[in-house]
PDB file of N, CA and C in Angstrom:
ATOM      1  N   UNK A   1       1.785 -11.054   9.233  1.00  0.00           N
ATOM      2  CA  UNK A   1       0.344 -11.286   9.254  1.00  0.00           C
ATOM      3  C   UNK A   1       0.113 -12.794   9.302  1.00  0.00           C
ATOM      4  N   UNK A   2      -0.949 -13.224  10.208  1.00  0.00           N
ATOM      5  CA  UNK A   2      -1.180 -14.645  10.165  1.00  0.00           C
ATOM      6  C   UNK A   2      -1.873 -14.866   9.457  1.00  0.00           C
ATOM      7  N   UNK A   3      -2.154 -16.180   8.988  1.00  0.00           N
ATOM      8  CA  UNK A   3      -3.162 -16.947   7.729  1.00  0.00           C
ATOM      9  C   UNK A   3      -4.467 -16.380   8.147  1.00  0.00           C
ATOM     10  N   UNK A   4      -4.573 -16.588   9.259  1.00  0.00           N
ATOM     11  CA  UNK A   4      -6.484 -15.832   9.997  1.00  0.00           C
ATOM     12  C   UNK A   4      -6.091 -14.586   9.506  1.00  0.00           C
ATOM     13  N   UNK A   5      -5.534 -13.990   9.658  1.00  0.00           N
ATOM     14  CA  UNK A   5      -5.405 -12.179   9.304  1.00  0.00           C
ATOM     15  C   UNK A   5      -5.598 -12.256   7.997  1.00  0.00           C
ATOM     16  N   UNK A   6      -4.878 -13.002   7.015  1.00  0.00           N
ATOM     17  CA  UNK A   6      -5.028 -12.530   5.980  1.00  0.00           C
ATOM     18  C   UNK A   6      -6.464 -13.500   5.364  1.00  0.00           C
ATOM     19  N   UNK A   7      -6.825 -14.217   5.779  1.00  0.00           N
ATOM     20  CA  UNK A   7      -8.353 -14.592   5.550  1.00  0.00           C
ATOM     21  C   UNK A   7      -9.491 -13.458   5.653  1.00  0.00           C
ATOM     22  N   UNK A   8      -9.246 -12.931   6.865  1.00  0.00           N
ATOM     23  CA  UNK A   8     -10.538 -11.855   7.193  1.00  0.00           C
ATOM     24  C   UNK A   8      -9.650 -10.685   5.975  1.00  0.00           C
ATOM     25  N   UNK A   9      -8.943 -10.360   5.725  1.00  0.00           N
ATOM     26  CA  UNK A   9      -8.518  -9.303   5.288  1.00  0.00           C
ATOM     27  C   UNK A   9      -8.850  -9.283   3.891  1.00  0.00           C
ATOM     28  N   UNK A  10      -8.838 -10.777   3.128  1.00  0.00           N
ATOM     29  CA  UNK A  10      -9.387 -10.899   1.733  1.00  0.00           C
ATOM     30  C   UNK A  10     -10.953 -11.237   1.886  1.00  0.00           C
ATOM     31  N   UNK A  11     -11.707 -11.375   3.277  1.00  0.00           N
ATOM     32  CA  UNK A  11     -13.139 -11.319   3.068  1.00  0.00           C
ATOM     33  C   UNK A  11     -13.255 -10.025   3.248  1.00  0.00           C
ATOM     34  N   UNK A  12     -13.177  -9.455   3.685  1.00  0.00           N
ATOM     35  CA  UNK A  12     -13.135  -8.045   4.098  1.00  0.00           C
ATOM     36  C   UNK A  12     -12.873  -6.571   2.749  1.00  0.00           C
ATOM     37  N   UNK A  13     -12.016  -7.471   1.879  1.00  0.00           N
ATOM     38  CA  UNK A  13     -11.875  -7.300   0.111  1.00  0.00           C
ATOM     39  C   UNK A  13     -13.254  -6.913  -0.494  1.00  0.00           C
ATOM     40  N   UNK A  14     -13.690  -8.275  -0.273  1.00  0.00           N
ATOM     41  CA  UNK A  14     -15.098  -8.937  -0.747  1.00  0.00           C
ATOM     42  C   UNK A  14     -16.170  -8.470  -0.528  1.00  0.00           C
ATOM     43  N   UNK A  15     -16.208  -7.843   0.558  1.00  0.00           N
ATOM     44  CA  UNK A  15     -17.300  -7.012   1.373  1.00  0.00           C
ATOM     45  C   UNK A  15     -17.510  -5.360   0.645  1.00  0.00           C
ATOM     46  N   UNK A  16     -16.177  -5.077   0.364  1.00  0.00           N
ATOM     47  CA  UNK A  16     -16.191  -3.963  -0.590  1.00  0.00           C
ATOM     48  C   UNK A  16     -15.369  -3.067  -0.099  1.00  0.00           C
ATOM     49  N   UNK A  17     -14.508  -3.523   0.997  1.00  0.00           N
ATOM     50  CA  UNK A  17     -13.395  -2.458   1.890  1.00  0.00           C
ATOM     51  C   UNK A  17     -11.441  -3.026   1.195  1.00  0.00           C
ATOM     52  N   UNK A  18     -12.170  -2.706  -0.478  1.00  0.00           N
ATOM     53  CA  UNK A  18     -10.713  -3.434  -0.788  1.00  0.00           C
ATOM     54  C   UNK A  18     -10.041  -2.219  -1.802  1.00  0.00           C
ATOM     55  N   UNK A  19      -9.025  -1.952  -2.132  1.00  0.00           N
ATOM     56  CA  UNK A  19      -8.339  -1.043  -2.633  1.00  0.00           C
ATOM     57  C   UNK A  19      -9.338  -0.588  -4.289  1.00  0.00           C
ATOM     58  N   UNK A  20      -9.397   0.431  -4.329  1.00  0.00           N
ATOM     59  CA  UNK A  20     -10.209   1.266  -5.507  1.00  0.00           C
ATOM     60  C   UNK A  20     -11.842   1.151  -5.486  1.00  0.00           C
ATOM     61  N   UNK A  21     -12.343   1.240  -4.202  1.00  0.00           N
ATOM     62  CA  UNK A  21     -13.891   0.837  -3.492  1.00  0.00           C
ATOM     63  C   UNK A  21     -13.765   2.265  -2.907  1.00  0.00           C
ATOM     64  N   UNK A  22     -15.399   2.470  -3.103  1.00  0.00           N
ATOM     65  CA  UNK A  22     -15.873   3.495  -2.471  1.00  0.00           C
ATOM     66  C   UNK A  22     -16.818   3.421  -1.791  1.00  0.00           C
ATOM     67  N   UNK A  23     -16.409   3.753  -0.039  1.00  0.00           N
ATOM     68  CA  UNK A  23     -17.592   3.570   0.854  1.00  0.00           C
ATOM     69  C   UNK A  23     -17.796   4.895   1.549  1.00  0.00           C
ATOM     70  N   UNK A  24     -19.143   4.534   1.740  1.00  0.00           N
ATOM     71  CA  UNK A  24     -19.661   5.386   3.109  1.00  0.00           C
ATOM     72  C   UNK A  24     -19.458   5.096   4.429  1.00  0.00           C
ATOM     73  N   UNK A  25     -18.196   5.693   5.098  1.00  0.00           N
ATOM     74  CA  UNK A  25     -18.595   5.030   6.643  1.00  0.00           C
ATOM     75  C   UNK A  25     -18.502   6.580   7.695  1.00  0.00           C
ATOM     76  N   UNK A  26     -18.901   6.227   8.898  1.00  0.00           N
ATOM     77  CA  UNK A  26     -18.894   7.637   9.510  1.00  0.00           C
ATOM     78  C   UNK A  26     -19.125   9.097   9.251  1.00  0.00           C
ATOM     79  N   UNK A  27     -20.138   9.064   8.607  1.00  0.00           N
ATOM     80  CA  UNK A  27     -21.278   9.988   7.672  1.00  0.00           C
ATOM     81  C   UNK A  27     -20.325  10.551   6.450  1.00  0.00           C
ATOM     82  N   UNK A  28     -18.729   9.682   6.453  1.00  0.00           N
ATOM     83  CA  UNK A  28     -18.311  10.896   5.047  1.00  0.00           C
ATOM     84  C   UNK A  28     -18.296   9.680   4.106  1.00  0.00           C
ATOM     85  N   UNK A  29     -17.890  10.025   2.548  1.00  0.00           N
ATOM     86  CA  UNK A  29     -17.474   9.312   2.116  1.00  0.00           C
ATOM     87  C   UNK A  29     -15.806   9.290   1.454  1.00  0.00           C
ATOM     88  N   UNK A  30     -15.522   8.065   1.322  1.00  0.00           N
ATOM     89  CA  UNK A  30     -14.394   7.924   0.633  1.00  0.00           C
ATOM     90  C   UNK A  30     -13.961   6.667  -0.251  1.00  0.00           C
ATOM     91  N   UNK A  31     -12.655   6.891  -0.860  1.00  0.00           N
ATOM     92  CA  UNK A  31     -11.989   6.475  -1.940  1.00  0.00           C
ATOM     93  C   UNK A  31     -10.841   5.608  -1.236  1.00  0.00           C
ATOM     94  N   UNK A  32     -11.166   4.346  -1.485  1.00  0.00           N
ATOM     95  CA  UNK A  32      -9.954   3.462  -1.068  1.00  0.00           C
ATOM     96  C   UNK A  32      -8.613   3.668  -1.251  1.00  0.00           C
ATOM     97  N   UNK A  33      -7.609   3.555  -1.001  1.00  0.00           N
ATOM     98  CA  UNK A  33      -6.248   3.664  -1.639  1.00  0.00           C
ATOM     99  C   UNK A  33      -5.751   2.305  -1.498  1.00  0.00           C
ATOM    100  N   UNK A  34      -5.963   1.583  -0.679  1.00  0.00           N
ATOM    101  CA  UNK A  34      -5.228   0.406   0.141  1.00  0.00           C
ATOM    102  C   UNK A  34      -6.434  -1.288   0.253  1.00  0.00           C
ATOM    103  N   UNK A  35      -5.477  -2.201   0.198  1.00  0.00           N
ATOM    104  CA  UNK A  35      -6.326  -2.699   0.915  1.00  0.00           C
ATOM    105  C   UNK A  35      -6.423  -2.954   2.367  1.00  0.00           C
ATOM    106  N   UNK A  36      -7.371  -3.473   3.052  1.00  0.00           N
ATOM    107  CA  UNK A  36      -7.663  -4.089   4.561  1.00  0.00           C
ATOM    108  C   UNK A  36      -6.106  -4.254   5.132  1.00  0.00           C
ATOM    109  N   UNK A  37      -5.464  -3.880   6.334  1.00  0.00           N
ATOM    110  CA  UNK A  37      -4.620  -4.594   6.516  1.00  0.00           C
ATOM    111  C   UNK A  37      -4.500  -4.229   8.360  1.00  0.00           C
ATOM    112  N   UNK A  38      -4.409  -5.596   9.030  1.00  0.00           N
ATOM    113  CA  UNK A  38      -4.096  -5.359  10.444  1.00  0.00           C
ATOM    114  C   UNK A  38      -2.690  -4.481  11.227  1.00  0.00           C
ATOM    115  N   UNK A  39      -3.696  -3.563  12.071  1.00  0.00           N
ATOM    116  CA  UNK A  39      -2.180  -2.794  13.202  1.00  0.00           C
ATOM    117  C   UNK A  39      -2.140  -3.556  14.253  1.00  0.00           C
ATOM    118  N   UNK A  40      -3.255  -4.087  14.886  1.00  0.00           N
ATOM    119  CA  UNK A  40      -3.574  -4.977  15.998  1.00  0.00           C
ATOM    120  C   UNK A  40      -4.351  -5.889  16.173  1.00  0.00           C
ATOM    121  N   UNK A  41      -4.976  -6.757  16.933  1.00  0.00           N
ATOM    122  CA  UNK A  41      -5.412  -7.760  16.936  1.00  0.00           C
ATOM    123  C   UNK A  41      -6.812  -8.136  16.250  1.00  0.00           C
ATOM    124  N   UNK A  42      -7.205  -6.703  16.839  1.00  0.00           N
ATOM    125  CA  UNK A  42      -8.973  -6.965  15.948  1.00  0.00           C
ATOM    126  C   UNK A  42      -9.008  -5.004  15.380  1.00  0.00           C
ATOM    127  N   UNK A  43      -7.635  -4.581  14.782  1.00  0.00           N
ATOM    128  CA  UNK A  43      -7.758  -3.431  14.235  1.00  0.00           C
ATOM    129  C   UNK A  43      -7.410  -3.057  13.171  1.00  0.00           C
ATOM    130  N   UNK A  44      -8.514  -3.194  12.351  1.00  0.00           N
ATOM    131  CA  UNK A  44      -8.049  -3.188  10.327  1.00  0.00           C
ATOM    132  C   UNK A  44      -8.004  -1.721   9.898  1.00  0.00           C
ATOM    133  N   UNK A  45      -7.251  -1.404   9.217  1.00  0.00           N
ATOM    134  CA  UNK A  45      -7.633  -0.125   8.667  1.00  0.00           C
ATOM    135  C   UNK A  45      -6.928  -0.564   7.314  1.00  0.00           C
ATOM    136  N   UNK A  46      -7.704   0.823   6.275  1.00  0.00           N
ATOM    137  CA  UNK A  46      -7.366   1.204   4.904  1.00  0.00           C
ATOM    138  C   UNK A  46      -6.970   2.524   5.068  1.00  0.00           C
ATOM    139  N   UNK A  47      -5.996   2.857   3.712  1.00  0.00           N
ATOM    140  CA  UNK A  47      -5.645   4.487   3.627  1.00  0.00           C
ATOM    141  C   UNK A  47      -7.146   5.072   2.570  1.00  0.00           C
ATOM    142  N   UNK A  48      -7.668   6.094   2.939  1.00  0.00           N
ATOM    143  CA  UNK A  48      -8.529   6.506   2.341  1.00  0.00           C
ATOM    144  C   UNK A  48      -8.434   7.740   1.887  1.00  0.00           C
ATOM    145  N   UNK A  49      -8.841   8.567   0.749  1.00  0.00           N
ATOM    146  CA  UNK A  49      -9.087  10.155   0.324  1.00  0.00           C
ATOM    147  C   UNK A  49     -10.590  10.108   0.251  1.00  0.00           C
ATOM    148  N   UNK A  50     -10.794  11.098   1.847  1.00  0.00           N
ATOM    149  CA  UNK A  50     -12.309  11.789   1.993  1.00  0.00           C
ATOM    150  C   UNK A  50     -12.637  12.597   1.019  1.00  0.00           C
ATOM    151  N   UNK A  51     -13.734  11.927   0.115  1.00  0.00           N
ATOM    152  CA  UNK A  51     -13.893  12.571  -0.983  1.00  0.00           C
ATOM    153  C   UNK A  51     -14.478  13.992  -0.978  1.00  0.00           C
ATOM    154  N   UNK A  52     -14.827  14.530  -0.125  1.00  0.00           N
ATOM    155  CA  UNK A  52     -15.780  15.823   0.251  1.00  0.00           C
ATOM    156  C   UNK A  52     -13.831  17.096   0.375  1.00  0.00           C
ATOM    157  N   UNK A  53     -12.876  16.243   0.846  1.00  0.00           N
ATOM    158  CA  UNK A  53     -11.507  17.541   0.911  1.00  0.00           C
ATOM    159  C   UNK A  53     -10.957  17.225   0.202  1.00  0.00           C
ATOM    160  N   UNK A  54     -10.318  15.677  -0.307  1.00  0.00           N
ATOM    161  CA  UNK A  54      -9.346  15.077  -1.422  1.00  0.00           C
ATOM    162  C   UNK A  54      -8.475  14.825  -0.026  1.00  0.00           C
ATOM    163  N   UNK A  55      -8.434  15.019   1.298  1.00  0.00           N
ATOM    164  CA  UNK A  55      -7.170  14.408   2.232  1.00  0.00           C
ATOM    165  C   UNK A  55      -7.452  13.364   2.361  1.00  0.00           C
ATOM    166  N   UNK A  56      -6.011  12.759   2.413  1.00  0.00           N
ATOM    167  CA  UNK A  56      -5.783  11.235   2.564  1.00  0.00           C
ATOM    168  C   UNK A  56      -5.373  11.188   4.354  1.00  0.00           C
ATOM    169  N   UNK A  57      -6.412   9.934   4.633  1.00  0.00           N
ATOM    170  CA  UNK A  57      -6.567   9.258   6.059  1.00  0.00           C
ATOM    171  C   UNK A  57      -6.207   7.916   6.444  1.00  0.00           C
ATOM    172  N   UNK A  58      -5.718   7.320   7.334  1.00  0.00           N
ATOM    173  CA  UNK A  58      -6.423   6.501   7.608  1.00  0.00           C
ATOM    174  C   UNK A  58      -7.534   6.099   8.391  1.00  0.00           C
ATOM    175  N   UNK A  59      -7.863   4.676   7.830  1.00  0.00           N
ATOM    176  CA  UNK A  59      -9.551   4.684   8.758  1.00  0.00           C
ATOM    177  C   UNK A  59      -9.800   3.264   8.820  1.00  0.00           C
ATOM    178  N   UNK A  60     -10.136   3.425  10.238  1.00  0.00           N
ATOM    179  CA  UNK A  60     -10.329   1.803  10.694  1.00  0.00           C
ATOM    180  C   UNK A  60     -11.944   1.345  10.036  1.00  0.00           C
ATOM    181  N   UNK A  61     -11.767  -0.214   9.924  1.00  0.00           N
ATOM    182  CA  UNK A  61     -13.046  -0.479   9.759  1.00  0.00           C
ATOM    183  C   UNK A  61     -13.693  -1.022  10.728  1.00  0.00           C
ATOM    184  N   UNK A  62     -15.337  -0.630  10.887  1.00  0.00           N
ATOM    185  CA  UNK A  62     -15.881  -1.098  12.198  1.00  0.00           C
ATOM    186  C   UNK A  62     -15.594  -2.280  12.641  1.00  0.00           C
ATOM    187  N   UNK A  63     -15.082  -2.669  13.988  1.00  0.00           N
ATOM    188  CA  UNK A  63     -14.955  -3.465  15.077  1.00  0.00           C
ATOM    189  C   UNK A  63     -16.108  -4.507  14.429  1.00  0.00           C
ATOM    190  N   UNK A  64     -16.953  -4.011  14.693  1.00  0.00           N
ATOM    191  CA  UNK A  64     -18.763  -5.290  14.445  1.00  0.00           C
ATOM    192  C   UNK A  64     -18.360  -5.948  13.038  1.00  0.00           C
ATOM    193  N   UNK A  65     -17.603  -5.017  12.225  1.00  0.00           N
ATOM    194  CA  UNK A  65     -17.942  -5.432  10.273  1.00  0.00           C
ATOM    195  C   UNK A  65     -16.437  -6.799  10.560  1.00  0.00           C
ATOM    196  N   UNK A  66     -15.338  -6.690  11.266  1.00  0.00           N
ATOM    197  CA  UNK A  66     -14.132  -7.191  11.669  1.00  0.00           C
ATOM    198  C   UNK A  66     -14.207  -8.488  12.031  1.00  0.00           C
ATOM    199  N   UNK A  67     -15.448  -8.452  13.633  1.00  0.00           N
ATOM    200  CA  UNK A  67     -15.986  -9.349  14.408  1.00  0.00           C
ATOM    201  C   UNK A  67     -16.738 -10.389  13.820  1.00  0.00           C
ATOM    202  N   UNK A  68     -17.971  -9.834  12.849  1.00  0.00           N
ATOM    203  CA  UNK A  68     -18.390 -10.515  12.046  1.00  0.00           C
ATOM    204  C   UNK A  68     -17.547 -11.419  10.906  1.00  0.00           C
ATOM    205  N   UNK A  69     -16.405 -10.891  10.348  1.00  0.00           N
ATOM    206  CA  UNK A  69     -15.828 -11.944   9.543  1.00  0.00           C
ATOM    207  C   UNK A  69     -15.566 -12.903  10.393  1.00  0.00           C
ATOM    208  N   UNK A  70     -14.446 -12.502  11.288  1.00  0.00           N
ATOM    209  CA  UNK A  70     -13.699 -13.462  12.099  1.00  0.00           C
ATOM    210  C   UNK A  70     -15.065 -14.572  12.668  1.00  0.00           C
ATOM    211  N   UNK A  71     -15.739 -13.950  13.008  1.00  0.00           N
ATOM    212  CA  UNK A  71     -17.268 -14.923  13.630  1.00  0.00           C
ATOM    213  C   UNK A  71     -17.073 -16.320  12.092  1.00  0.00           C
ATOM    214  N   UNK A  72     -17.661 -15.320  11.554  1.00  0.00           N
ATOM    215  CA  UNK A  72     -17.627 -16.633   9.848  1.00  0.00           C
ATOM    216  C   UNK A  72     -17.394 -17.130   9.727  1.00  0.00           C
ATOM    217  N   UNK A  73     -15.487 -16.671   9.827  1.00  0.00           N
ATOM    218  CA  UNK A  73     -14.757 -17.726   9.346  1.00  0.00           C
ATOM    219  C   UNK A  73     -14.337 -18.818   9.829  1.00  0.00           C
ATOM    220  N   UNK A  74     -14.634 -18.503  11.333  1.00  0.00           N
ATOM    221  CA  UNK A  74     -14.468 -19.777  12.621  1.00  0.00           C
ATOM    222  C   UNK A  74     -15.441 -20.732  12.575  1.00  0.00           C
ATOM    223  N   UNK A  75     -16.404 -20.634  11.740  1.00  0.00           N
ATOM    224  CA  UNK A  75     -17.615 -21.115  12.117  1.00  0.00           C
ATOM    225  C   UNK A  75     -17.607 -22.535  10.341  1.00  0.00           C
ATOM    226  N   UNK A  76     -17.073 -21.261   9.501  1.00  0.00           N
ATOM    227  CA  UNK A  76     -17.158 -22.061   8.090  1.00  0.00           C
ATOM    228  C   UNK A  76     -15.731 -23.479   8.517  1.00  0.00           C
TER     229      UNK A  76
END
């Protein structure tokens, strides 16, 4: 992981997509397991348990929520 990767990946923490966080994304909700971590260039995912079955997923976080750090942090 590069220093930029792991920058967006600890704002991305911060935002609330960080291990033992519970979000709503893609009308379900779920239970973090993981934190943020890159497969590809602009593709983050966490391991999650959809709280509505208890199965564990993974799940990318939106492209825009990704774009927007990286935007930030180029800018700060």
């Amino acid at each position: 992981m590069t220093t930029n990767q792991a920058r967006v990946c600890d704002k991305l923490k911060h935002l609330g997509y960080g291990r033992k966080s519970r979000i709503r994304m893609y009308g379900e909700e779920f239970d973090l397991t993981s934190d943020p971590r890159f497969v590809q260039d602009h593709l983050v995912v966490v391991d999650a348990v959809k709280t509505s079955s208890g199965n564990s997923q993974l799940v990318g976080i939106p492209l825009m929520v990704v774009q927007m750090v990286e935007q930030e942090l180029r800018a700060a």
